[in-house]
N, C-alpha and C. Protein backbone atom coordinates (compact mmCIF):
# COMPACT_ATOMS: atom_id res chain seq x y z
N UNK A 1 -3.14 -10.69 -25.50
CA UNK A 1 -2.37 -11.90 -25.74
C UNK A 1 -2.00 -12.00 -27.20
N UNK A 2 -0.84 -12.54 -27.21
CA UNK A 2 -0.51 -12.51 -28.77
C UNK A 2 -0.97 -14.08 -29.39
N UNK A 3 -1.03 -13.98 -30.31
CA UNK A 3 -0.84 -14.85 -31.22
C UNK A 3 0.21 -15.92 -31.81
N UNK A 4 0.06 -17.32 -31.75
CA UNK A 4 1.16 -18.23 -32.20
C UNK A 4 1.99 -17.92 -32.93
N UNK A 5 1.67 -16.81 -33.77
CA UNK A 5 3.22 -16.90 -35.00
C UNK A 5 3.69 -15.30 -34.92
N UNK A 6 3.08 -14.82 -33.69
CA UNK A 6 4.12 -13.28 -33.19
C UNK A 6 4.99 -13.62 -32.39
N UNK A 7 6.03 -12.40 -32.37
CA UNK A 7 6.85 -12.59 -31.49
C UNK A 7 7.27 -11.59 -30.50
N UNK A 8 7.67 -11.75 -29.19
CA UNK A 8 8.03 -10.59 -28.70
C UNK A 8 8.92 -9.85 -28.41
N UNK A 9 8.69 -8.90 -27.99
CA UNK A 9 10.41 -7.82 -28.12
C UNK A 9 10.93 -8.14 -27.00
N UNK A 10 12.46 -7.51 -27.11
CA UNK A 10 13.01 -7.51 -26.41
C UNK A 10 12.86 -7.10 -24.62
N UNK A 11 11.64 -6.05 -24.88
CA UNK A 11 11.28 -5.39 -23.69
C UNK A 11 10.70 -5.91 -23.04
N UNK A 12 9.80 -6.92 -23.82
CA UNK A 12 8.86 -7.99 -23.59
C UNK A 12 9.24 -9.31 -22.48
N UNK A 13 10.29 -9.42 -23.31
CA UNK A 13 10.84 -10.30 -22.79
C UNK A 13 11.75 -10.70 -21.34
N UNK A 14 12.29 -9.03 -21.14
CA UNK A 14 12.95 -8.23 -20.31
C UNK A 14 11.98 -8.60 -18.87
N UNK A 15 10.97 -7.99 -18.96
CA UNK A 15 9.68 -7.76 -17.77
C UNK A 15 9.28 -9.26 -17.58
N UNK A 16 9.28 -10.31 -18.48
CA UNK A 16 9.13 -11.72 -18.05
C UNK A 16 9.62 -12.10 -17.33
N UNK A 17 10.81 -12.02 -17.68
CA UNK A 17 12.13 -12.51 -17.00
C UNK A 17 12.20 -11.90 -15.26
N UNK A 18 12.11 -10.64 -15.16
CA UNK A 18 12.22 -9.70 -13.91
C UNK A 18 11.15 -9.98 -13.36
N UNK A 19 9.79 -10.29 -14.03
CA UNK A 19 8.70 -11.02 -13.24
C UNK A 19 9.35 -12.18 -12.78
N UNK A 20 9.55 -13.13 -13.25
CA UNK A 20 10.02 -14.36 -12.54
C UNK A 20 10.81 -14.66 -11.61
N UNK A 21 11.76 -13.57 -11.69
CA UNK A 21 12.95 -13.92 -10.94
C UNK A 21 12.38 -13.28 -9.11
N UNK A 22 11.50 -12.12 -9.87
CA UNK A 22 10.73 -11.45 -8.44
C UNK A 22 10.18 -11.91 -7.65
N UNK A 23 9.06 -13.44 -8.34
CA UNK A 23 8.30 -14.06 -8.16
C UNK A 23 9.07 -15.55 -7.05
N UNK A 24 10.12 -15.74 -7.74
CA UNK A 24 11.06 -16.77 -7.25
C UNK A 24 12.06 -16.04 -5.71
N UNK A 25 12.78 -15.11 -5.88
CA UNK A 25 12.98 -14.20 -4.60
C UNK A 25 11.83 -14.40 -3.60
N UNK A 26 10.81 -13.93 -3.82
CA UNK A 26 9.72 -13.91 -3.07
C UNK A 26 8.98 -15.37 -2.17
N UNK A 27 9.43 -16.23 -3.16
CA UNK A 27 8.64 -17.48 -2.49
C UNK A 27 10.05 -17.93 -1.96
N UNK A 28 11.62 -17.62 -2.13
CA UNK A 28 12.89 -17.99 -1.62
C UNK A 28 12.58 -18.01 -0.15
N UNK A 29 12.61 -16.33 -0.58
CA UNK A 29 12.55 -15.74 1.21
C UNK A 29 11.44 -15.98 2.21
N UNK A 30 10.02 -16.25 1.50
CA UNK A 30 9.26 -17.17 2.70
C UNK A 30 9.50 -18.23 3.06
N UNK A 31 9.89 -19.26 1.95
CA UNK A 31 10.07 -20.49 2.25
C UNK A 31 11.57 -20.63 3.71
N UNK A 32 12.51 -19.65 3.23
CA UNK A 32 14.13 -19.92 4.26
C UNK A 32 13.26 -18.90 5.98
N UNK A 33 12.36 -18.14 5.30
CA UNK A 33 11.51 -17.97 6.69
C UNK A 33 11.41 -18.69 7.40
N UNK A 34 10.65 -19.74 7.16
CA UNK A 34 9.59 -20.54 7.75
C UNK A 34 10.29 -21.38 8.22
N UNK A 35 11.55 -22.21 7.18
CA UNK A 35 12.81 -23.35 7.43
C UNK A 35 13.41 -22.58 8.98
N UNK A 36 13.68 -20.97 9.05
CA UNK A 36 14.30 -20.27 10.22
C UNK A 36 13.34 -20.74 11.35
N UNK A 37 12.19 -20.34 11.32
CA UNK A 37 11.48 -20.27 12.23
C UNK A 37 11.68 -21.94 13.27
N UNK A 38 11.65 -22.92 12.75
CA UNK A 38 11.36 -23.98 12.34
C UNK A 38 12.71 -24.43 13.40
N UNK A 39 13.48 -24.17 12.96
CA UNK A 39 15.27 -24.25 13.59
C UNK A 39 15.39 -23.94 14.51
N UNK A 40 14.86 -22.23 14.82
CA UNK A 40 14.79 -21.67 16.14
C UNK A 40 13.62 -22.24 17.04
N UNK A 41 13.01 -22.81 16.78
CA UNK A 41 12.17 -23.26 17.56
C UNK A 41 12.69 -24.56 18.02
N UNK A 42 13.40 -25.56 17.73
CA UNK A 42 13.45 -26.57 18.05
C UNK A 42 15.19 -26.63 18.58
N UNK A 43 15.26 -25.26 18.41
CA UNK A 43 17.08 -25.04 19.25
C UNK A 43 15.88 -24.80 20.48
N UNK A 44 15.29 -23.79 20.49
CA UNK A 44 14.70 -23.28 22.30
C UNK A 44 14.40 -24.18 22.86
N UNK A 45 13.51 -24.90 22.20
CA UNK A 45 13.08 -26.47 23.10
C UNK A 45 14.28 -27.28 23.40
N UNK A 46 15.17 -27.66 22.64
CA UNK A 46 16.56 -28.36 23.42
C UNK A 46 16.91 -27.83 23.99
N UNK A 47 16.92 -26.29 23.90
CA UNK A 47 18.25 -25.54 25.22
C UNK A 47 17.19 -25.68 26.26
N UNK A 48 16.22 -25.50 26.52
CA UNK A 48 15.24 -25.60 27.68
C UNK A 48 14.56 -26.86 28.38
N UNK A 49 14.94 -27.91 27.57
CA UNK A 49 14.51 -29.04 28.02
C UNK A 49 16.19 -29.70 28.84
N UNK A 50 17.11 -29.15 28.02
CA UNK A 50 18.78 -29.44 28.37
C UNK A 50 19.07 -28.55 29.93
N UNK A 51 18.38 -27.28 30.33
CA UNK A 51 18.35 -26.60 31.38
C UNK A 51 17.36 -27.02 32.60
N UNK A 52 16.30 -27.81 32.00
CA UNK A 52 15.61 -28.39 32.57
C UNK A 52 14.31 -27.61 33.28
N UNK A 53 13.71 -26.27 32.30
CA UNK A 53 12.70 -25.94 32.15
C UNK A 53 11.47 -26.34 32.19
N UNK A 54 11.48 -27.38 30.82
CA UNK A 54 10.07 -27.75 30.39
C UNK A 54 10.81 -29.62 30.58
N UNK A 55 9.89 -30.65 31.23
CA UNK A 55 10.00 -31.96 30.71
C UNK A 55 10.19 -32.16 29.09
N UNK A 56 10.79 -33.33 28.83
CA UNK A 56 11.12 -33.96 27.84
C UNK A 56 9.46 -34.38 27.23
N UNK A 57 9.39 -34.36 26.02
CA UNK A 57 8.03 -34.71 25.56
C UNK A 57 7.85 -36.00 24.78
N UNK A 58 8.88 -36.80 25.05
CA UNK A 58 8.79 -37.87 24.37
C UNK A 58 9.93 -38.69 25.93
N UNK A 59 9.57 -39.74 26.56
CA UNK A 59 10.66 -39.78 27.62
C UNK A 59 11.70 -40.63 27.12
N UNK A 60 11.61 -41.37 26.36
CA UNK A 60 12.77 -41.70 25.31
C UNK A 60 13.90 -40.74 24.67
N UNK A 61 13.59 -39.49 24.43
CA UNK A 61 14.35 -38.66 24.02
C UNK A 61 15.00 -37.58 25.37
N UNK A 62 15.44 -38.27 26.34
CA UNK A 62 15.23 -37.01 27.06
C UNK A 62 17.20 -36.66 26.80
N UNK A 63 17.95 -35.92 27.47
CA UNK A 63 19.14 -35.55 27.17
C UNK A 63 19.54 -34.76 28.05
N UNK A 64 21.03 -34.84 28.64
CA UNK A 64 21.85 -34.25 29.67
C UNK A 64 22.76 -34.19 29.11
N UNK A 65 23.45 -33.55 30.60
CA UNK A 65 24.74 -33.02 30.37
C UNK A 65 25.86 -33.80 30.78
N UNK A 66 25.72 -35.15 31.27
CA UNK A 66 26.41 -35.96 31.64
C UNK A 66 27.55 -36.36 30.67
């Protein structure tokens, strides 16, 4: 670790940067994962509750094709 009144190089600075941005990619793409997962799951349950598969799980919410 450096010290308060050093400074670092350019190269230094380079690998920070490419750390972070790696670091940020990385938690992007789990996070729009999980948001996917999340979407597709709650399209299957409408198309299947709309086909009339599975009952409605709330009977207030139920929905046709009328």
């Amino acid at each position: 670790m450096k010290s308060e009144n050093e400074l670092i190089t350019r190269e230094e600075c380079q690998e920070l940067i490419d750390a972070a941005i790696r670091r940020h990619n990385r938690n992007a793409s789990i996070i729009s994962m999980c948001v996917g997962w999340v979407v597709l799951a709650l399209f299957a349950e409408g198309l299947l509750r709309l086909v009339g598969a599975i009952p409605p799980v709330l009977p207030w919410l139920s929905i046709s094709l009328k």
